[in-house]
PDB file of N, CA and C in Angstrom:
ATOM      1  N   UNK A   1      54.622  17.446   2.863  1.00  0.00           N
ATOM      2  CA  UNK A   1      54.331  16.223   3.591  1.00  0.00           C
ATOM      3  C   UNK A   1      55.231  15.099   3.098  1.00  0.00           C
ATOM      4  N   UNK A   2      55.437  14.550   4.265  1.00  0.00           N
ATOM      5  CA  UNK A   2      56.618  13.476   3.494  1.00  0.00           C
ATOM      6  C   UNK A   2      55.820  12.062   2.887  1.00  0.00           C
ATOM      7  N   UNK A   3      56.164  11.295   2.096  1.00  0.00           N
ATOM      8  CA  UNK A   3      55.543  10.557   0.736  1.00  0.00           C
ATOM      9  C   UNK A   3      54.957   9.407   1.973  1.00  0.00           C
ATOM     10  N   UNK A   4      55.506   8.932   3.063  1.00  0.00           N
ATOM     11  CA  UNK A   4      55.409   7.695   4.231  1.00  0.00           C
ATOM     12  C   UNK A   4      53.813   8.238   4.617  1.00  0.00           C
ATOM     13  N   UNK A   5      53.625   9.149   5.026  1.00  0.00           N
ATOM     14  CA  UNK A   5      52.442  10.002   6.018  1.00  0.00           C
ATOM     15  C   UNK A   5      51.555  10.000   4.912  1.00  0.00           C
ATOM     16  N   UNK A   6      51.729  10.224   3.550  1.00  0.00           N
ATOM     17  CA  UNK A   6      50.610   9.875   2.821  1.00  0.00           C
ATOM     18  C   UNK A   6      49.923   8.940   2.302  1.00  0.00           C
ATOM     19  N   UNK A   7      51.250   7.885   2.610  1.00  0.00           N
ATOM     20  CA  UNK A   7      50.531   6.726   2.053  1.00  0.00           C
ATOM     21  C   UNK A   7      49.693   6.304   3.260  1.00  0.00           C
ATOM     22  N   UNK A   8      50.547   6.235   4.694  1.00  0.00           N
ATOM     23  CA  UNK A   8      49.770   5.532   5.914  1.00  0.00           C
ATOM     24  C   UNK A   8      48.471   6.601   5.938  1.00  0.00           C
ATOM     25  N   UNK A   9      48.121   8.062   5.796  1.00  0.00           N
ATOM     26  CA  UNK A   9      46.903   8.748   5.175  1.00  0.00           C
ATOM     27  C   UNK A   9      45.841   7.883   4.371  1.00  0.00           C
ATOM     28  N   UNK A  10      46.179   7.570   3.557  1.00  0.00           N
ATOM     29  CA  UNK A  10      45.715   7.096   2.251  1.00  0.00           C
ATOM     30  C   UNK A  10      45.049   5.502   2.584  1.00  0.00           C
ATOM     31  N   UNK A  11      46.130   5.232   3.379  1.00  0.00           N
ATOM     32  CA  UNK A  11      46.043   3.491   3.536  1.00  0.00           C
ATOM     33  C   UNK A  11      44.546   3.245   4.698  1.00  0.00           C
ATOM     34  N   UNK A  12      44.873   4.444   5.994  1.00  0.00           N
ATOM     35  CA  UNK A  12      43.841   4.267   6.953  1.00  0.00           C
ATOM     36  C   UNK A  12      42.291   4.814   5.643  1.00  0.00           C
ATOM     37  N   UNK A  13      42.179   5.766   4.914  1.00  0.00           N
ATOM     38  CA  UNK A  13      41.128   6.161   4.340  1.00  0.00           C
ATOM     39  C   UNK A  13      40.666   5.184   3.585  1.00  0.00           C
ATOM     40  N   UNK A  14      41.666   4.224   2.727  1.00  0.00           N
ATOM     41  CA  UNK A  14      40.982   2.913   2.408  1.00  0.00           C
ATOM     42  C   UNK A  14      40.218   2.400   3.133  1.00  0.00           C
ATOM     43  N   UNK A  15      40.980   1.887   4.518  1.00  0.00           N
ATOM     44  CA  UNK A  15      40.350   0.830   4.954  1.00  0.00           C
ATOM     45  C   UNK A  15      38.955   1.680   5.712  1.00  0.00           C
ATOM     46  N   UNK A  16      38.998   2.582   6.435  1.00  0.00           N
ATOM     47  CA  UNK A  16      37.390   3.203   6.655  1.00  0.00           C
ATOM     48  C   UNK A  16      36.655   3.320   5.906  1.00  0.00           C
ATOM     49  N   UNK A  17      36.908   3.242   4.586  1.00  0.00           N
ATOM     50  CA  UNK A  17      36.146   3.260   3.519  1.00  0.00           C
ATOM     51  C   UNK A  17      35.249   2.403   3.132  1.00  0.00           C
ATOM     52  N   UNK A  18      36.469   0.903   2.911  1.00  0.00           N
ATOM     53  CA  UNK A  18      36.012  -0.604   3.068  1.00  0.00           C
ATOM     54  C   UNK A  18      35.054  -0.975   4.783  1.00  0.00           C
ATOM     55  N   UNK A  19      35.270  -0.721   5.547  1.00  0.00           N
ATOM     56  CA  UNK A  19      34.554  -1.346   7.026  1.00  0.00           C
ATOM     57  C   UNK A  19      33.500  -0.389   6.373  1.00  0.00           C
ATOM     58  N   UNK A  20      33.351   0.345   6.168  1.00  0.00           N
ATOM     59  CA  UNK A  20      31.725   0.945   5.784  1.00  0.00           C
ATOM     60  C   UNK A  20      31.087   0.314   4.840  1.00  0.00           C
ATOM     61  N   UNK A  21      31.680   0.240   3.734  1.00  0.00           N
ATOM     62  CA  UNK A  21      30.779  -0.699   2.630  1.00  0.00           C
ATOM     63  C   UNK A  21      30.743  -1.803   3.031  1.00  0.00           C
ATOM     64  N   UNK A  22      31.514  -2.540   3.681  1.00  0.00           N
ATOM     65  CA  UNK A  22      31.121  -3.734   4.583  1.00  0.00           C
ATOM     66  C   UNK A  22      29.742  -3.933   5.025  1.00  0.00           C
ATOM     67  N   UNK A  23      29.616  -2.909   5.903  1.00  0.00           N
ATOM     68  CA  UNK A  23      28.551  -2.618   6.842  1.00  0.00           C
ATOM     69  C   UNK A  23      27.547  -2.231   6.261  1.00  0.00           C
ATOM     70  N   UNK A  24      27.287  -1.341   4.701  1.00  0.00           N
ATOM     71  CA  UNK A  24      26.238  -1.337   4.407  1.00  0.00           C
ATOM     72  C   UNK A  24      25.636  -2.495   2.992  1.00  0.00           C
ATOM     73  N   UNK A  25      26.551  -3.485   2.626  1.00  0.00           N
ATOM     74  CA  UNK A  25      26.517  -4.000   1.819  1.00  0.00           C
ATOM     75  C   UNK A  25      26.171  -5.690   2.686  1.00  0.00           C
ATOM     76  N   UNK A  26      26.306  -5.776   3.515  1.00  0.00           N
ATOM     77  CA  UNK A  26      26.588  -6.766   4.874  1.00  0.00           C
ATOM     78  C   UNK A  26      24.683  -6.953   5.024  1.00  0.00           C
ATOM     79  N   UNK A  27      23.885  -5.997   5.160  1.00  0.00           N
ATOM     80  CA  UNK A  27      22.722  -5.400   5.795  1.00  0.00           C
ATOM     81  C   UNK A  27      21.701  -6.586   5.899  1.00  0.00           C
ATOM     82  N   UNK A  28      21.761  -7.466   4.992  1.00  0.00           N
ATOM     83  CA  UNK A  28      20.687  -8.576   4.581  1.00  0.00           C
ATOM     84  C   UNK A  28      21.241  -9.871   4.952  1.00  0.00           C
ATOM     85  N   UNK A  29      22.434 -10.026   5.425  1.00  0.00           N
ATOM     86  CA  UNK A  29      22.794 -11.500   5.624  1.00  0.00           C
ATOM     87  C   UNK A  29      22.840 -11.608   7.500  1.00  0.00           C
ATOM     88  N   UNK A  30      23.386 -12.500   7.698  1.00  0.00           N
ATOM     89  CA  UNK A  30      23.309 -13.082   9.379  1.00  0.00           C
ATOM     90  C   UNK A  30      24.982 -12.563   9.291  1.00  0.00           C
ATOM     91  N   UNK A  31      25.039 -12.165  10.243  1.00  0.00           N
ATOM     92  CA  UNK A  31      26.631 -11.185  10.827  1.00  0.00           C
ATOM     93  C   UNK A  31      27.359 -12.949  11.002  1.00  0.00           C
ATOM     94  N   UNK A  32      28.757 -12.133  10.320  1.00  0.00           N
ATOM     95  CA  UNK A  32      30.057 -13.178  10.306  1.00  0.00           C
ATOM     96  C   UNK A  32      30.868 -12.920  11.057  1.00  0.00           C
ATOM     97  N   UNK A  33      30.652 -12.975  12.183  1.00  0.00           N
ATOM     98  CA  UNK A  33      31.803 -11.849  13.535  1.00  0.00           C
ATOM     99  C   UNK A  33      32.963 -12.414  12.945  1.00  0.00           C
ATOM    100  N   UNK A  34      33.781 -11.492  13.307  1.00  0.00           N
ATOM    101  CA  UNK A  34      35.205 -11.289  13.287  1.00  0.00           C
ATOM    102  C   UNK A  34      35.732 -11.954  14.637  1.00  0.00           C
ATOM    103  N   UNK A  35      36.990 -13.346  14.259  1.00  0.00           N
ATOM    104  CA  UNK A  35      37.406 -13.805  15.759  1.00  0.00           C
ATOM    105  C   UNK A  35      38.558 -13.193  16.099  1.00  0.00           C
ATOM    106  N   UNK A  36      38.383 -13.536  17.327  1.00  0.00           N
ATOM    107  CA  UNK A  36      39.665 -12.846  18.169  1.00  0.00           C
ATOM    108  C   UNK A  36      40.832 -12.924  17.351  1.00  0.00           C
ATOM    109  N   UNK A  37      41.181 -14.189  16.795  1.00  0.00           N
ATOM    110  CA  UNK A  37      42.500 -13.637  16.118  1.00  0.00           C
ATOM    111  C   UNK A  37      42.665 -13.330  14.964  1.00  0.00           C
ATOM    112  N   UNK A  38      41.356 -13.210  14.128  1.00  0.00           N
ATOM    113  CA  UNK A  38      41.533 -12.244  12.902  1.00  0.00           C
ATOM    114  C   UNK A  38      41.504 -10.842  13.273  1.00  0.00           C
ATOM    115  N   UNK A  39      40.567 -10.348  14.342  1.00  0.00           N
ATOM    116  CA  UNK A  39      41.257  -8.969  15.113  1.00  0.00           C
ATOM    117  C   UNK A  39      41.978  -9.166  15.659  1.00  0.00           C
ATOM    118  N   UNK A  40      43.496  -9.879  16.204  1.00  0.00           N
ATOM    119  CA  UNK A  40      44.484  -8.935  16.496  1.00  0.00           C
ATOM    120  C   UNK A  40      45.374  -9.395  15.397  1.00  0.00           C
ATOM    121  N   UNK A  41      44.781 -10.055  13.954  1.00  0.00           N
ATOM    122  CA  UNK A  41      45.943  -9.960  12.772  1.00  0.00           C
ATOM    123  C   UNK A  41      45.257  -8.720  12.284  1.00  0.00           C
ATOM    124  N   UNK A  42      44.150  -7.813  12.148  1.00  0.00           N
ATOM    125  CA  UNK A  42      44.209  -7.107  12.125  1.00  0.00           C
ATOM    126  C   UNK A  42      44.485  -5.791  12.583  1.00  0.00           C
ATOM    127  N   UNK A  43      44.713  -6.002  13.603  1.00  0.00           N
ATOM    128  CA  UNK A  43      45.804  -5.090  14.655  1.00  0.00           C
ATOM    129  C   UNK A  43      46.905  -5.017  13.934  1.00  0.00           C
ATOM    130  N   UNK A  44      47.629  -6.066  13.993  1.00  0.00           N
ATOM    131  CA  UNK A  44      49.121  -6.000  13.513  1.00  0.00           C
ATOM    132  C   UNK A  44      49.487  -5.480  12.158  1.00  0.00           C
ATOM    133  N   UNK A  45      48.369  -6.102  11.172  1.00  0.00           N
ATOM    134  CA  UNK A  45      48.775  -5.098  10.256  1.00  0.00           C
ATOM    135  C   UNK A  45      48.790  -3.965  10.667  1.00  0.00           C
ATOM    136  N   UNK A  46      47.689  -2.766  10.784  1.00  0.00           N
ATOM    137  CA  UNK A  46      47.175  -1.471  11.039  1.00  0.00           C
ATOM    138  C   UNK A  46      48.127  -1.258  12.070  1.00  0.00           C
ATOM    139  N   UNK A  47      49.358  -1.901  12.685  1.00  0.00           N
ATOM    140  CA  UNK A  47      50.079  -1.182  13.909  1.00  0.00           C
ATOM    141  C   UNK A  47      51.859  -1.340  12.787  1.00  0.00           C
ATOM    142  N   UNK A  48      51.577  -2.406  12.084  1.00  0.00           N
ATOM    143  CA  UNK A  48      52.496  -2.311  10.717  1.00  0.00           C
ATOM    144  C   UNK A  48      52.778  -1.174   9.775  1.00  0.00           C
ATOM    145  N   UNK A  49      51.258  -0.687   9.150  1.00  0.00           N
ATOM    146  CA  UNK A  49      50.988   0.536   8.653  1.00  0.00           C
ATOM    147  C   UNK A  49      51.749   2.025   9.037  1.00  0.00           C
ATOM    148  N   UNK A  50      51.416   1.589  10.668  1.00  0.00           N
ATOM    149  CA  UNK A  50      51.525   2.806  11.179  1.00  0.00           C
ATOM    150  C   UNK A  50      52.830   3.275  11.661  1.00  0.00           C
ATOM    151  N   UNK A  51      53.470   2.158  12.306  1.00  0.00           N
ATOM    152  CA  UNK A  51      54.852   2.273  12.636  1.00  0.00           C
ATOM    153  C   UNK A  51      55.814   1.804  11.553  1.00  0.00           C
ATOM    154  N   UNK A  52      55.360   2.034  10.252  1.00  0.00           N
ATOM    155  CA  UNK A  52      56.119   1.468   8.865  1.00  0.00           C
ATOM    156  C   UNK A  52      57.214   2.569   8.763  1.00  0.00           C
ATOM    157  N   UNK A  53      57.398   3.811   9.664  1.00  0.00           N
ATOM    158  CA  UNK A  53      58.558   4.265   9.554  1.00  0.00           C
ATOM    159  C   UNK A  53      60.147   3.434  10.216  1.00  0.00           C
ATOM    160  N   UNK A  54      59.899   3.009  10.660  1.00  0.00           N
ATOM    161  CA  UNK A  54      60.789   1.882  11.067  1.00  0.00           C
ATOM    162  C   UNK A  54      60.519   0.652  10.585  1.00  0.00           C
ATOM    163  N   UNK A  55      61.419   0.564   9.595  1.00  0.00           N
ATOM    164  CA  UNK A  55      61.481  -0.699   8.503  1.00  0.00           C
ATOM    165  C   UNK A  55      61.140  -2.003   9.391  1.00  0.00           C
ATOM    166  N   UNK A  56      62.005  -2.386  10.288  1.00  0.00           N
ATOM    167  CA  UNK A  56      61.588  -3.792  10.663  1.00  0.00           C
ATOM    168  C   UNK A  56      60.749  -3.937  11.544  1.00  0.00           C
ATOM    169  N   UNK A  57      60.551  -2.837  12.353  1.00  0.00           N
ATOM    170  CA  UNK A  57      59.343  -3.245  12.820  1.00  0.00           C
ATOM    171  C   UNK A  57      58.020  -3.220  12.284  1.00  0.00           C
ATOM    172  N   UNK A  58      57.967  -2.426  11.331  1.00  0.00           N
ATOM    173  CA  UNK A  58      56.276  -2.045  10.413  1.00  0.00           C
ATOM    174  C   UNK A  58      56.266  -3.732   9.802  1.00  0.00           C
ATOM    175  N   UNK A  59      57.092  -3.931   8.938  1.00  0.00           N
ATOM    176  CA  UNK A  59      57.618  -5.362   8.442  1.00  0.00           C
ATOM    177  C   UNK A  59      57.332  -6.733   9.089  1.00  0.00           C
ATOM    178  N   UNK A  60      58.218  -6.131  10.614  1.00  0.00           N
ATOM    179  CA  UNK A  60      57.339  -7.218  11.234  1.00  0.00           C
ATOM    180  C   UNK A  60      55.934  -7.804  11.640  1.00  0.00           C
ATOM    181  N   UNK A  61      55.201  -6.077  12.190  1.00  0.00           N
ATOM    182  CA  UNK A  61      53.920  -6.541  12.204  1.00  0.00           C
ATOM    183  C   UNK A  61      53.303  -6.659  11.134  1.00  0.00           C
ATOM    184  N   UNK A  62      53.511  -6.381  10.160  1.00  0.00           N
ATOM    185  CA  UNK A  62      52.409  -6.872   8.482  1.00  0.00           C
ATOM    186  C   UNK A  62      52.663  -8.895   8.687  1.00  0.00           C
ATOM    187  N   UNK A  63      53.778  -9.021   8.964  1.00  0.00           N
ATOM    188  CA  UNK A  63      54.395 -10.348   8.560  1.00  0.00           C
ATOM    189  C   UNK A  63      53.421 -11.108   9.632  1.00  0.00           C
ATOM    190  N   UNK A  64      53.790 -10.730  10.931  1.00  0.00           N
ATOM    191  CA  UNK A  64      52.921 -11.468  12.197  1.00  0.00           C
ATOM    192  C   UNK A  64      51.613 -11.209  11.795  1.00  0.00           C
ATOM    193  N   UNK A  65      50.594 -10.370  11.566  1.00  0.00           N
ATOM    194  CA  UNK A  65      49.409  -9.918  10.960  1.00  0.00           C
ATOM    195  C   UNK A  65      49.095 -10.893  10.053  1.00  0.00           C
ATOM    196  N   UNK A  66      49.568 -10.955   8.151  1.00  0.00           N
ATOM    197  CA  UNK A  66      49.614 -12.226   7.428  1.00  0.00           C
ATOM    198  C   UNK A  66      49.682 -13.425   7.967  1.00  0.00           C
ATOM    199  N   UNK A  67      50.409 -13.627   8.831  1.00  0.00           N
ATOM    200  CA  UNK A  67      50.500 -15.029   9.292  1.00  0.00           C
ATOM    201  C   UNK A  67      49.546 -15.688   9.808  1.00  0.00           C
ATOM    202  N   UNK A  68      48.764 -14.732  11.208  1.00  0.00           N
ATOM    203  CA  UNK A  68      47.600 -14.841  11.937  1.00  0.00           C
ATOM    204  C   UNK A  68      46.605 -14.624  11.306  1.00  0.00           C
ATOM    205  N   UNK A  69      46.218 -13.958  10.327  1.00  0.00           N
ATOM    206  CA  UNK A  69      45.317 -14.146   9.237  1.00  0.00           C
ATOM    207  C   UNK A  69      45.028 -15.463   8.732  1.00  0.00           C
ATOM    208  N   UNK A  70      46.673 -16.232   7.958  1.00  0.00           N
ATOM    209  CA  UNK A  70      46.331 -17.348   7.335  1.00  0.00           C
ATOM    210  C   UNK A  70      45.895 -18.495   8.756  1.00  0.00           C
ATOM    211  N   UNK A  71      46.245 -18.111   9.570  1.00  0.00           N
ATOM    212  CA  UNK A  71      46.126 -19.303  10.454  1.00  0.00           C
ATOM    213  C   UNK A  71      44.529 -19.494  10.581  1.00  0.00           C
ATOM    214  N   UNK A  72      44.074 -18.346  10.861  1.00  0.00           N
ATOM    215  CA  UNK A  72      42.496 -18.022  11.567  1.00  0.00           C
ATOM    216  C   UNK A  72      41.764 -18.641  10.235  1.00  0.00           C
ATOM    217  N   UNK A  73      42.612 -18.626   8.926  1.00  0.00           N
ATOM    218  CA  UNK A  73      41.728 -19.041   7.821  1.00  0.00           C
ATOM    219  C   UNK A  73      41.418 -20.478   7.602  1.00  0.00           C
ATOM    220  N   UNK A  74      42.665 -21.063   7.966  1.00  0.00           N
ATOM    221  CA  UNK A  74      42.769 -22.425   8.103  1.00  0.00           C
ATOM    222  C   UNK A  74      42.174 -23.021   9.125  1.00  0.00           C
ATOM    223  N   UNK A  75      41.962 -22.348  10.134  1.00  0.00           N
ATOM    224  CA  UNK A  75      41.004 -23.217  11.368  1.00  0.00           C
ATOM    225  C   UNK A  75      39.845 -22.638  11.242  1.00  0.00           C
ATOM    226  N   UNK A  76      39.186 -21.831  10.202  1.00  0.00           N
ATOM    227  CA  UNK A  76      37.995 -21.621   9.812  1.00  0.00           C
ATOM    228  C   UNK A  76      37.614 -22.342   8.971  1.00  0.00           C
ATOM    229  N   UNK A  77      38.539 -22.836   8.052  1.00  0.00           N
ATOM    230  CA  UNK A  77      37.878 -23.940   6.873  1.00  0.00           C
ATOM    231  C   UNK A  77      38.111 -25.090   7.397  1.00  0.00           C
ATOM    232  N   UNK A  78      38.462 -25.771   8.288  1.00  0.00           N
ATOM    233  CA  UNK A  78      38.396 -26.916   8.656  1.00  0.00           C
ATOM    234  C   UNK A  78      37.228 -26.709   9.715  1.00  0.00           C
ATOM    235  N   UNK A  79      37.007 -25.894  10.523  1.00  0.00           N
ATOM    236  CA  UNK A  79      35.634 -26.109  11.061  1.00  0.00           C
ATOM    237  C   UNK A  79      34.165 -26.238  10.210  1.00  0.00           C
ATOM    238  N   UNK A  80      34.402 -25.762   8.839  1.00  0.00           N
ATOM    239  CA  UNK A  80      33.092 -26.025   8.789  1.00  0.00           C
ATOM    240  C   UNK A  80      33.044 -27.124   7.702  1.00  0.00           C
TER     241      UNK A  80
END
């Protein structure tokens, strides 16, 4: 197996790992939905991940992903 396929292996088994303990560690509080554009910075990473065999584009979407992350963070802490 080539060393790329194991890590993007490895990388998706993290994160199913994490959305589960999320979900069962989550159980007692009032749900923090996820907004639209922290899901599609999480898209972009996970489409980063995946198409990381092609350097600039995997690159790019982690980069666009990070970005839309910090943004969604910043208009989350100023709303409240």
């Amino acid at each position: 197996m080539n060393p790329s396929v194991v890590f993007i292996i490895v990388a998706v088994v993290v994160l199913a790992v994490v959305a589960v303990l999320t979900l069962f560690v989550n159980r007692g509080r009032p749900a923090n939905r996820l907004t639209p554009l922290a899901g599609i910075a999480f898209g972009c990473v996970l489409a980063g991940i995946l198409f990381g065999v092609d350097r600039v584009i995997g690159y790019s979407l982690l980069a666009v992903g990070v970005i839309l992350a910090v943004i969604d963070l910043v208009r989350r802490s100023r709303r409240s």
